[in-house]
C-alpha atoms as a PDB file:
ATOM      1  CA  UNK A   1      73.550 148.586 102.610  1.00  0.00           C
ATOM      2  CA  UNK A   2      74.409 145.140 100.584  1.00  0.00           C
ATOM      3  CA  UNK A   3      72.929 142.892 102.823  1.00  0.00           C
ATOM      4  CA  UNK A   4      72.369 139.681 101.074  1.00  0.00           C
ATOM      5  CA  UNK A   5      70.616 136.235 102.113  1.00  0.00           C
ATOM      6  CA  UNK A   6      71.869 133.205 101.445  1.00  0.00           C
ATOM      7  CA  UNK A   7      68.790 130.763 100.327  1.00  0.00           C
ATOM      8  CA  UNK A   8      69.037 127.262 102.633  1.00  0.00           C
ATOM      9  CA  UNK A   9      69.262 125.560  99.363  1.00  0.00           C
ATOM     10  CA  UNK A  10      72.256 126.964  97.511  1.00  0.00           C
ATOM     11  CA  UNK A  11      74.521 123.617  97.691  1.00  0.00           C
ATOM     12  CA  UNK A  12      71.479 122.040  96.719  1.00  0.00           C
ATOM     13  CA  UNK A  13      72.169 122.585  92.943  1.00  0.00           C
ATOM     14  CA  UNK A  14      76.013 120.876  93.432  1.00  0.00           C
ATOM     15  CA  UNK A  15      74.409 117.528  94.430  1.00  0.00           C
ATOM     16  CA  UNK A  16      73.316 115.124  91.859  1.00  0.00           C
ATOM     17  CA  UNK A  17      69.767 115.271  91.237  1.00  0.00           C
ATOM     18  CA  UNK A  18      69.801 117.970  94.243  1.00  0.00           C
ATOM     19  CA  UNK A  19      70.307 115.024  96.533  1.00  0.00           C
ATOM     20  CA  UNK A  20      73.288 112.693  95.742  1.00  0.00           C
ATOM     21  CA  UNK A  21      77.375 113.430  96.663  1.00  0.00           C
ATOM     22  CA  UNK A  22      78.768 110.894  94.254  1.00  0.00           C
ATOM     23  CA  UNK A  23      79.783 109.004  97.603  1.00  0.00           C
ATOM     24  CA  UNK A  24      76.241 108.857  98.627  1.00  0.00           C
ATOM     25  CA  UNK A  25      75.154 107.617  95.016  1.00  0.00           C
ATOM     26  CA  UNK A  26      77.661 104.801  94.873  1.00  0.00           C
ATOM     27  CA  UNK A  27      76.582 103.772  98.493  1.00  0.00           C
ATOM     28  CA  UNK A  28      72.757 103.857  98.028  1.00  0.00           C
ATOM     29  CA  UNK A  29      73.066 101.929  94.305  1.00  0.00           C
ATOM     30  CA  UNK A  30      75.713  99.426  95.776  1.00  0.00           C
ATOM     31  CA  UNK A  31      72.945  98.597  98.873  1.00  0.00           C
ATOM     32  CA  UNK A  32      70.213  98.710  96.044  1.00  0.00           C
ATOM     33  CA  UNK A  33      71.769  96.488  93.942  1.00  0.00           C
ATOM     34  CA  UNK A  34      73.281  93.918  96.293  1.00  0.00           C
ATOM     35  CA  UNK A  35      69.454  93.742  98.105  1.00  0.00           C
ATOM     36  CA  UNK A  36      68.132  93.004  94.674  1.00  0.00           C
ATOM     37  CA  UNK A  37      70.680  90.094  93.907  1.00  0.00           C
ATOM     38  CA  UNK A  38      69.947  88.865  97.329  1.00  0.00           C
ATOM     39  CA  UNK A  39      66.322  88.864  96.297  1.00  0.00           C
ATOM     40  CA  UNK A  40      67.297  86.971  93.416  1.00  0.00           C
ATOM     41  CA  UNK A  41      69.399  84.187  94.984  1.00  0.00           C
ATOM     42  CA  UNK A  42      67.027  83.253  97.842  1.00  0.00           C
ATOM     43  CA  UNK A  43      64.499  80.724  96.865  1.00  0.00           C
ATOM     44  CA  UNK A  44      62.196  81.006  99.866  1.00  0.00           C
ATOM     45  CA  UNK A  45      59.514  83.266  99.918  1.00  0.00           C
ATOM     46  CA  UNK A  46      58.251  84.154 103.398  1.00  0.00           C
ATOM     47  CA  UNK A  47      58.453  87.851 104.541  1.00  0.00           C
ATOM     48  CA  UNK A  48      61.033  87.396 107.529  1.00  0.00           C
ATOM     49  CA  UNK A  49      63.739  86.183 104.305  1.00  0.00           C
ATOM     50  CA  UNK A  50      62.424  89.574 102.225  1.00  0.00           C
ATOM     51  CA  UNK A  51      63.334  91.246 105.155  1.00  0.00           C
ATOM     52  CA  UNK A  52      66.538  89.909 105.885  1.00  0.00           C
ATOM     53  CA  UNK A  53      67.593  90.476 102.008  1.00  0.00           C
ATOM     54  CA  UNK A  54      66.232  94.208 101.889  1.00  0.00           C
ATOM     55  CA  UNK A  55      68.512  94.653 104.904  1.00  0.00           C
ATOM     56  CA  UNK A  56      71.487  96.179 102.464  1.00  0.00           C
ATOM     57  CA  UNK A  57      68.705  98.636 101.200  1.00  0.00           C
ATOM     58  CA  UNK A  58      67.247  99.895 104.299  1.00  0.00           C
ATOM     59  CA  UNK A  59      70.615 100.684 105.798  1.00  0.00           C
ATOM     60  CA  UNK A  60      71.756 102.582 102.824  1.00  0.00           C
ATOM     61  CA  UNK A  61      68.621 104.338 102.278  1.00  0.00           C
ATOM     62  CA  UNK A  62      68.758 105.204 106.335  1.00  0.00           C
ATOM     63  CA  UNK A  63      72.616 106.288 105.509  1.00  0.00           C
ATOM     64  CA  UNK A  64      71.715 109.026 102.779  1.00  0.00           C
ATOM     65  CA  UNK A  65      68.429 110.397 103.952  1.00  0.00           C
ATOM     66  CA  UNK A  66      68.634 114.126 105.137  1.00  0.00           C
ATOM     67  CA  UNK A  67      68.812 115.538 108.245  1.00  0.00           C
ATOM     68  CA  UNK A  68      68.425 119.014 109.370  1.00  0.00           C
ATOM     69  CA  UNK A  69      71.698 121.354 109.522  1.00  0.00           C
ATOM     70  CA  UNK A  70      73.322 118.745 107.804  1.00  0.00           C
ATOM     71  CA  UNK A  71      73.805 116.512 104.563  1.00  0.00           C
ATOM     72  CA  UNK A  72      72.738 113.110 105.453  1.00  0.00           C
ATOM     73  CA  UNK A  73      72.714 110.737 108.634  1.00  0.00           C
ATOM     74  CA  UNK A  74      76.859 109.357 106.864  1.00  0.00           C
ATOM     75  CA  UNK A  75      77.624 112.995 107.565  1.00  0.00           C
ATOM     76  CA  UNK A  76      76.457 113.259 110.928  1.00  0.00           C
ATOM     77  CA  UNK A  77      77.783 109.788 111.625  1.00  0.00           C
ATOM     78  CA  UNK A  78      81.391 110.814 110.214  1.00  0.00           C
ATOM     79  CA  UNK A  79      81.344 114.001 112.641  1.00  0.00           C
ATOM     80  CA  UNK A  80      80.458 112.116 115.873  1.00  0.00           C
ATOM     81  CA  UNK A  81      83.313 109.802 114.835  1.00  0.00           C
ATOM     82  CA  UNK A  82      85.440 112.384 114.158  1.00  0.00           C
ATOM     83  CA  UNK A  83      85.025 114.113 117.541  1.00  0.00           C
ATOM     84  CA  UNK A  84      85.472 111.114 119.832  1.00  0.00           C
ATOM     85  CA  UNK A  85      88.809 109.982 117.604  1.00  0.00           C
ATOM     86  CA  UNK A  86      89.985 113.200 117.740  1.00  0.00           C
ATOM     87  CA  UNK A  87      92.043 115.331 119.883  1.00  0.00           C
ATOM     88  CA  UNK A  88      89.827 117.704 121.740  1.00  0.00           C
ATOM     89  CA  UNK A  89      92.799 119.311 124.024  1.00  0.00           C
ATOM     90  CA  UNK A  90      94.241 121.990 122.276  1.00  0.00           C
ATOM     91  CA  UNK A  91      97.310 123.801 124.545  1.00  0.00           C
ATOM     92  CA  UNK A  92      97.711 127.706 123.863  1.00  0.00           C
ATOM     93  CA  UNK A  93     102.006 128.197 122.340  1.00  0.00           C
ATOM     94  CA  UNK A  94     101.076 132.155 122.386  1.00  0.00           C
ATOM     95  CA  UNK A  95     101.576 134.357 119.535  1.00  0.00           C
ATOM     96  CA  UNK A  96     104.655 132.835 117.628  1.00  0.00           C
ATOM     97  CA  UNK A  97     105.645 134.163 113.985  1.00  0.00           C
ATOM     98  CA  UNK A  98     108.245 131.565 113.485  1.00  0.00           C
ATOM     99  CA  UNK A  99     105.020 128.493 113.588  1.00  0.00           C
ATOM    100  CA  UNK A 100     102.776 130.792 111.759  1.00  0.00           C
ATOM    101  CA  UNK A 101     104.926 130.514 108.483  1.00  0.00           C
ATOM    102  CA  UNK A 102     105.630 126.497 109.375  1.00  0.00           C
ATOM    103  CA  UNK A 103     108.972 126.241 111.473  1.00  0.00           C
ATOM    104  CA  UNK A 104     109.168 126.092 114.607  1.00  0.00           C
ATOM    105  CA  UNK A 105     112.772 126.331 115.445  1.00  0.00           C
ATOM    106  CA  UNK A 106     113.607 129.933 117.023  1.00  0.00           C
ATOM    107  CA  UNK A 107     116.681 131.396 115.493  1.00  0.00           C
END
């Protein structure tokens, strides 16, 4: 018998540093960066204006952290969108040949 197991991590190695799409990079370092130049630009120095400027950080941090049985909280996000925009009514046509190889005009 060639029963194999698939190790939970195996997509693990196609991520960038084992944790990063390239989408989730550019979001993270683009919430990273524009924190830190918000940092920069505020003069005040009270914790309620840190707050407000580490804003951009938090939410992109809270974007790309993981969650089980899936990527990150964008990709869970993205699928929740997905199914309420969506059409969730499918109608049965049947067995047809002539829409399985893409026309649908019966001849």
């Amino acid at each position: 018998m060639n029963n194999y197991l698939i190790p939970a991590n195996t997509k693990k190695s196609q991520y960038i540093l084992g944790f990063f799409t390239r989408t989730d990079l550019i979001l993270f370092t683009i919430g990273c960066l524009w924190s830190f130049a918000m940092i920069l630009i505020v003069k005040e120095a009270n914790l309620f204006v840190l707050i407000i400027c580490m804003l951009p950080a938090f939410i992109s941090a809270f974007l790309v952290m993981p969650v089980p049985n899936y990527h990150n909280v964008l990709q869970v996000l993205t699928n929740i969108f997905n199914f309420y925009t969506n059409r969730r009514k499918y109608y049965w046509r049947g067995w047809c040949v002539y829409e399985r190889f893409g026309s649908s005009d019966k001849q």
